[in-house]
C-alpha atoms as a PDB file:
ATOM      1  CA  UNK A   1      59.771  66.515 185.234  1.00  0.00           C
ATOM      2  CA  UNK A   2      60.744  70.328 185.794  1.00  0.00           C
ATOM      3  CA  UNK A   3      63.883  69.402 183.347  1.00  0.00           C
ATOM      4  CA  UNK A   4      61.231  68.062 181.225  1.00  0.00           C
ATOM      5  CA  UNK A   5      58.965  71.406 180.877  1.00  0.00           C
ATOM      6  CA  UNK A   6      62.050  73.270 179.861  1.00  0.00           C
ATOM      7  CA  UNK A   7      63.380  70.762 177.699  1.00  0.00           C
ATOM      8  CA  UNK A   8      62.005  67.691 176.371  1.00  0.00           C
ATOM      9  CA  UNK A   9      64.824  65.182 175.829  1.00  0.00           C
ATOM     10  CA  UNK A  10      63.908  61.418 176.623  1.00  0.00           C
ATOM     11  CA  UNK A  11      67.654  60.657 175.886  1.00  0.00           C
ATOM     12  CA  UNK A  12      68.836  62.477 178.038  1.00  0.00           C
ATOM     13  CA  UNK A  13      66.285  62.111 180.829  1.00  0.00           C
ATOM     14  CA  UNK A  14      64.550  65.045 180.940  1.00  0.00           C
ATOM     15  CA  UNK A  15      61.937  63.446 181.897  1.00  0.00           C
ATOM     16  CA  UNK A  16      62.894  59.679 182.389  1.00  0.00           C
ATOM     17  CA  UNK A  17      61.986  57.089 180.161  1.00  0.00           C
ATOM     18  CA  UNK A  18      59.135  55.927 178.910  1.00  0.00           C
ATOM     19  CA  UNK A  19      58.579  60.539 178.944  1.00  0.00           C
ATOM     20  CA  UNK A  20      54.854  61.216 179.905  1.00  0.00           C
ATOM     21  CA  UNK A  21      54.665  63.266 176.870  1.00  0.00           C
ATOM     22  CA  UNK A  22      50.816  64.009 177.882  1.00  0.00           C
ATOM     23  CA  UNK A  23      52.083  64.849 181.314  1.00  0.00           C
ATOM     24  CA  UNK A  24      54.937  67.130 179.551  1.00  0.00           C
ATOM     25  CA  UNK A  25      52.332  69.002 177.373  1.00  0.00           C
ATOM     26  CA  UNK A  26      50.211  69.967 180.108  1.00  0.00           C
ATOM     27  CA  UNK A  27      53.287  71.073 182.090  1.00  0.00           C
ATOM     28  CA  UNK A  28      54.176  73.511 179.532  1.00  0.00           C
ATOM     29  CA  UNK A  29      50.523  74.817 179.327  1.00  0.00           C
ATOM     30  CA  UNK A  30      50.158  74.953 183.719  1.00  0.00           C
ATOM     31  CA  UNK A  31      54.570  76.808 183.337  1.00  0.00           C
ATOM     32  CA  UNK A  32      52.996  79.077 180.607  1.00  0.00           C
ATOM     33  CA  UNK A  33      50.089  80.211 182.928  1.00  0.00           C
ATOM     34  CA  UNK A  34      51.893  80.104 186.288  1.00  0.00           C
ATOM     35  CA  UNK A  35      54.667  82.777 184.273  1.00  0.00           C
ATOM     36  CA  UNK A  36      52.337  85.040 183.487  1.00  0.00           C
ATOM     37  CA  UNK A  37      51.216  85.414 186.836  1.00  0.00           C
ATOM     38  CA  UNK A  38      54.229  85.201 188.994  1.00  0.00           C
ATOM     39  CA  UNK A  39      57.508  87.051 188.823  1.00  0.00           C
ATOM     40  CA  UNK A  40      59.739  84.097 190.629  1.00  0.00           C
ATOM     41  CA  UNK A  41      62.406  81.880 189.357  1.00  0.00           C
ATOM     42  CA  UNK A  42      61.699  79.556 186.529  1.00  0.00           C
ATOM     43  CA  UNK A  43      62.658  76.420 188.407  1.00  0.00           C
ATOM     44  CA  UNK A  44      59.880  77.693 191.188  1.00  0.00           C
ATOM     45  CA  UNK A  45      57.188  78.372 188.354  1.00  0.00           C
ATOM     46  CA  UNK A  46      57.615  75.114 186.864  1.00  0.00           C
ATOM     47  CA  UNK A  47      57.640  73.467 190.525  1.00  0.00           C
ATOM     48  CA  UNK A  48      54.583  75.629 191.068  1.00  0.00           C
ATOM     49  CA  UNK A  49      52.429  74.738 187.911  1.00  0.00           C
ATOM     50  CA  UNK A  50      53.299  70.932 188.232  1.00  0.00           C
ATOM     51  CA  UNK A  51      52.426  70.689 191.880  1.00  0.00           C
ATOM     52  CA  UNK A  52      48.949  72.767 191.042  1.00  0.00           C
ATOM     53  CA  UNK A  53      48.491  69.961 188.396  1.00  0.00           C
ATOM     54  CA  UNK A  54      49.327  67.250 190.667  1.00  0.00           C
ATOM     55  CA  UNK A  55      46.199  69.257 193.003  1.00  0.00           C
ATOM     56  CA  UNK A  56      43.813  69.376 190.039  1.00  0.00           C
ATOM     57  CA  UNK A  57      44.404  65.904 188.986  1.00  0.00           C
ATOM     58  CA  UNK A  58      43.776  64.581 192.977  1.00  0.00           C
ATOM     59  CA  UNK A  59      39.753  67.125 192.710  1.00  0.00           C
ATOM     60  CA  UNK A  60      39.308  65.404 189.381  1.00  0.00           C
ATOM     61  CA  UNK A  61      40.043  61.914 190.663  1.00  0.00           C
ATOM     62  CA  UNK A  62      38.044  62.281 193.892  1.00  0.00           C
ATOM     63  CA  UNK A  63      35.009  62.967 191.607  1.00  0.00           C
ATOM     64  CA  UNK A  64      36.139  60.054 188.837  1.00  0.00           C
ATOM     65  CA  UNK A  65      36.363  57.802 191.691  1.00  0.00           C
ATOM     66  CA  UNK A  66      32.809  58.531 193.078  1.00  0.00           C
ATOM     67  CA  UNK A  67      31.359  58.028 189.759  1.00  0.00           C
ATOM     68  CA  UNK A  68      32.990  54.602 188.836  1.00  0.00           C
ATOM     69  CA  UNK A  69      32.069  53.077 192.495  1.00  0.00           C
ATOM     70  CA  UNK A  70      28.496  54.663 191.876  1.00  0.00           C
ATOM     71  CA  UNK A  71      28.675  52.391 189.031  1.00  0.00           C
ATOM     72  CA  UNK A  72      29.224  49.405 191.152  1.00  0.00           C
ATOM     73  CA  UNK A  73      26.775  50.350 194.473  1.00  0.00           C
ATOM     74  CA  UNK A  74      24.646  52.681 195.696  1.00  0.00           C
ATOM     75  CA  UNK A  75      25.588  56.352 195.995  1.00  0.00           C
ATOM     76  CA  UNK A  76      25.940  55.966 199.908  1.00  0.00           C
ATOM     77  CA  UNK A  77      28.411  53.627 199.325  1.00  0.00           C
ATOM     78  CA  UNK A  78      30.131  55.212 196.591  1.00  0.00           C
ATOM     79  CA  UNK A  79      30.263  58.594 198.748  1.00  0.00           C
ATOM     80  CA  UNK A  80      31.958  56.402 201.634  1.00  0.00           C
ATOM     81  CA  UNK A  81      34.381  54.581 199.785  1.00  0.00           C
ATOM     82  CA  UNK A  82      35.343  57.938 198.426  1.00  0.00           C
ATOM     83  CA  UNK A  83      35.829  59.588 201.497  1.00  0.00           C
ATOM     84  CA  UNK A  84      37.640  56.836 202.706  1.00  0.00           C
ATOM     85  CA  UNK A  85      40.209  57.382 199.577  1.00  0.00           C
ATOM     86  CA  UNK A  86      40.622  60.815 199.913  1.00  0.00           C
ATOM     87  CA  UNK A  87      41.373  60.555 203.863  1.00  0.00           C
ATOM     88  CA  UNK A  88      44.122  58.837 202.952  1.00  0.00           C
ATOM     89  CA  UNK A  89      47.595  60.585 203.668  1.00  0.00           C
ATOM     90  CA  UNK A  90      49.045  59.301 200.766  1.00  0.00           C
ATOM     91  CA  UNK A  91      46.411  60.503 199.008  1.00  0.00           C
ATOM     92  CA  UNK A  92      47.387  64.052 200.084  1.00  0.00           C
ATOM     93  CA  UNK A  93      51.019  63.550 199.614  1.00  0.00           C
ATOM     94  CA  UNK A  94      50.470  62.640 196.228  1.00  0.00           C
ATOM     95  CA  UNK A  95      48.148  65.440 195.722  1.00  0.00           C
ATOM     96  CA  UNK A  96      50.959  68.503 195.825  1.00  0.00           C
ATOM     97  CA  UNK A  97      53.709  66.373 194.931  1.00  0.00           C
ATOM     98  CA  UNK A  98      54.904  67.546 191.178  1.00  0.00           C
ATOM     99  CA  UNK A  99      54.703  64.389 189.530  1.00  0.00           C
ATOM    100  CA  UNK A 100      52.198  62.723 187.475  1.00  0.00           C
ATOM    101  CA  UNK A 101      50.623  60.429 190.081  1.00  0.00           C
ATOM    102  CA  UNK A 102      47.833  62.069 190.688  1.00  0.00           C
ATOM    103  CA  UNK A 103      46.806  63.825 187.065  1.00  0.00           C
ATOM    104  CA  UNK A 104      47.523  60.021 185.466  1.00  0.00           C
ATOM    105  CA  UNK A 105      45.278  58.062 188.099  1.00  0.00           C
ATOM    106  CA  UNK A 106      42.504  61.207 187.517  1.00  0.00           C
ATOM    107  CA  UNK A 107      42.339  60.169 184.023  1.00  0.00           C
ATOM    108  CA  UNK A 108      42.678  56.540 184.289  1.00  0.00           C
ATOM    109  CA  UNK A 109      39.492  56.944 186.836  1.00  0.00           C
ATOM    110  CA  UNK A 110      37.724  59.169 184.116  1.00  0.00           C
ATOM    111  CA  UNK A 111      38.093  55.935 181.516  1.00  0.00           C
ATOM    112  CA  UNK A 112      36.909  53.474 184.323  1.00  0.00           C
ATOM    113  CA  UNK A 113      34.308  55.239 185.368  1.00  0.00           C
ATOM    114  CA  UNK A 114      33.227  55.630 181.505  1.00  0.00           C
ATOM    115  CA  UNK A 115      34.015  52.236 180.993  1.00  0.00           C
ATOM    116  CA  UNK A 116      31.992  50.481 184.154  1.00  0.00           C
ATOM    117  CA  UNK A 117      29.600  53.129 182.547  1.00  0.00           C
ATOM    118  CA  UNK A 118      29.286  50.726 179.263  1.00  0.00           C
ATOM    119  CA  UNK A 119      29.512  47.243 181.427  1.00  0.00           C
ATOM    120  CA  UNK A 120      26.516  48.525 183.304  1.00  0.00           C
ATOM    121  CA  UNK A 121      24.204  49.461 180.329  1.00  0.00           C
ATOM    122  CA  UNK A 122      25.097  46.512 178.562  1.00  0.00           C
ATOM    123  CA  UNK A 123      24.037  43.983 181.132  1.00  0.00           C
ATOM    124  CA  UNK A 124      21.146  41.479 180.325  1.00  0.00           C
ATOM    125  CA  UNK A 125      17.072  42.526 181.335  1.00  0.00           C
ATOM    126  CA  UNK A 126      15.740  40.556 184.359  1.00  0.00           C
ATOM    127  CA  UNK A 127      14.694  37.613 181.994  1.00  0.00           C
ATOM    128  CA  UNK A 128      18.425  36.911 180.265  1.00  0.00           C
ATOM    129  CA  UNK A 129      17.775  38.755 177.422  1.00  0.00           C
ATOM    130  CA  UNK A 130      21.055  40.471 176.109  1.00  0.00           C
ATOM    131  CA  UNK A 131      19.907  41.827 173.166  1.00  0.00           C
ATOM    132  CA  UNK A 132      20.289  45.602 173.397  1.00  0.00           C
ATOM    133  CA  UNK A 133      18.053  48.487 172.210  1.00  0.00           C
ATOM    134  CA  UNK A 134      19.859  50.911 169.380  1.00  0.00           C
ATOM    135  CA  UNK A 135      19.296  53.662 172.051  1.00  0.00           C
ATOM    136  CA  UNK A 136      21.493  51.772 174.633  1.00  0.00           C
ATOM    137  CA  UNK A 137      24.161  49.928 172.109  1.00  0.00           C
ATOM    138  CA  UNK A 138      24.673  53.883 170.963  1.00  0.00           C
ATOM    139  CA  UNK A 139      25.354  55.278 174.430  1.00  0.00           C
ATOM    140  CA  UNK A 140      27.157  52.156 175.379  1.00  0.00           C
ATOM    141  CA  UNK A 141      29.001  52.456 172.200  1.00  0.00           C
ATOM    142  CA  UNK A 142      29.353  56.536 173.135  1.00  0.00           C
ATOM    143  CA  UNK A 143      31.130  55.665 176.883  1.00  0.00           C
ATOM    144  CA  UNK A 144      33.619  52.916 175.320  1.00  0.00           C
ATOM    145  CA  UNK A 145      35.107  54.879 172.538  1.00  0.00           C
ATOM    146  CA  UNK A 146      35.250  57.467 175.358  1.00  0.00           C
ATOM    147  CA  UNK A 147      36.818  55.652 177.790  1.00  0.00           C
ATOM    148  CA  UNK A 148      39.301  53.967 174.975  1.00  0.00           C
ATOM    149  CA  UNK A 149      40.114  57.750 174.565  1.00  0.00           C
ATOM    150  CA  UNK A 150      40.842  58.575 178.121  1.00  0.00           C
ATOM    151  CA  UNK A 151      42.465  55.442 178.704  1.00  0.00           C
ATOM    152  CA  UNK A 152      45.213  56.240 175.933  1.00  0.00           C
ATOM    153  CA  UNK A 153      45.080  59.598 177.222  1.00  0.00           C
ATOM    154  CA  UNK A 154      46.541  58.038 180.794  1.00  0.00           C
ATOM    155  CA  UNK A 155      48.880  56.026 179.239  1.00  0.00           C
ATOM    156  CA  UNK A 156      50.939  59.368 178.131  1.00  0.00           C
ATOM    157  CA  UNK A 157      50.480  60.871 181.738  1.00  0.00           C
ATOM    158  CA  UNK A 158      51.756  58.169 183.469  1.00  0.00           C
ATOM    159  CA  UNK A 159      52.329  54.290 181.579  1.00  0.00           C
ATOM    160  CA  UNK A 160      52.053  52.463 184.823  1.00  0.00           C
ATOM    161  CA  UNK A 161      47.549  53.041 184.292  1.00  0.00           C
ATOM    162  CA  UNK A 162      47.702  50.918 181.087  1.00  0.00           C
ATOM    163  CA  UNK A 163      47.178  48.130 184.260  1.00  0.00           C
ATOM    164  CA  UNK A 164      43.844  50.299 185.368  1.00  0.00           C
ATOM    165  CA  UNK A 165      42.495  50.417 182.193  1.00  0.00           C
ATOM    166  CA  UNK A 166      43.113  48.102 179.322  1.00  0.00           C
ATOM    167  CA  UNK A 167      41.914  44.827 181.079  1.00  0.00           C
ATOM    168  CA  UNK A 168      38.725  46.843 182.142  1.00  0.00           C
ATOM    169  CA  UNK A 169      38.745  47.589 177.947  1.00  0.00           C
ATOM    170  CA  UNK A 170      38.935  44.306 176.933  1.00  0.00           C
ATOM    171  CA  UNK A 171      36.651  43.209 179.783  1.00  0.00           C
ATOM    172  CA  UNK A 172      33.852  45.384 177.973  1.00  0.00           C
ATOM    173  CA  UNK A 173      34.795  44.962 174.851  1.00  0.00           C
ATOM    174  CA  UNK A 174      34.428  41.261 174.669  1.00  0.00           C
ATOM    175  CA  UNK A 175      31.149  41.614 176.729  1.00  0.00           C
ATOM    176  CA  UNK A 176      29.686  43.677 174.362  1.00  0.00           C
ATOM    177  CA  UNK A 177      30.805  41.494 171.618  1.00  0.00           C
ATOM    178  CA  UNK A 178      28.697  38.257 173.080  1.00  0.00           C
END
């Protein structure tokens, strides 16, 4: 990925295949700030600014992944199940680890938790009824196109989260449609 931030060539592997080309961009911006603030070697500014986005992208996801499990219990349980995640050595490991693990699942999190989001307001009143209000089809409408968004978004961090999000898509997609 370091060969990548210097020079982006998917031919010749700098970065592998399929390229991250999200993951790339945001490399250049994190080399570009990291320079301008440190005097050492390029290969340990670019190690630098991808292992601080690796650390950004684990805070983002531990707050992403409260939010979509508040969407599915209460907030006692949501805080728990977090905590539980972010105890995890691996978890850790992948958080200063200079690859796009971390910033990719952050964002795939953001579009589930947007997504859920949607499911959730779009669920039938106590007596069946599905027929939404305007107010909630527009927010509901609002958090899919969002999550749609950061879902893509993912995908050009790190491919491997199309499997996070596009089911969940299609899941609220063809709940909203009927």
């Amino acid at each position: 990925f370091a060969l990548g931030v210097r020079d982006f060539d998917v031919a010749a592997h700098r970065p592998h295949p399929p390229g991250y080309p999200v993951y790339i961009a945001l490399g250049k911006v994190a080399t570009a700030v990291t320079g301008a603030v440190s005097s050492a070697a390029p290969s340990t500014i670019e190690a630098t600014a991808l292992s601080l986005l690796s650390l950004a992208g684990g805070l983002l996801a531990i707050a992403c992944l409260f939010r979509a499990f508040a969407t599915l219990a209460s907030e006692t349980e949501a805080l728990a199940a977090t905590a539980i995640t972010a105890c995890c050595p691996l978890f850790w490991y992948l958080g200063v680890r200079p690859m796009s693990d971390l910033p990719g699942l952050a964002v795939a999190l953001a579009a589930q938790a947007c997504l859920l989001g949607a499911f959730r307001q779009q669920r039938p009143t106590a007596d069946g009824d599905r027929r939404l209000s305007p107010a909630v089809m527009a927010a509901s409408g609002r958090l899919i196109v969002i999550g749609a968004f950061l879902a893509a978004l993912s995908i050009g961090l790190r491919s491997q989260t199309v499997w996070f999000t596009v089911p969940l898509l299609v899941l609220v997609l063809v709940d909203r449609i009927g």
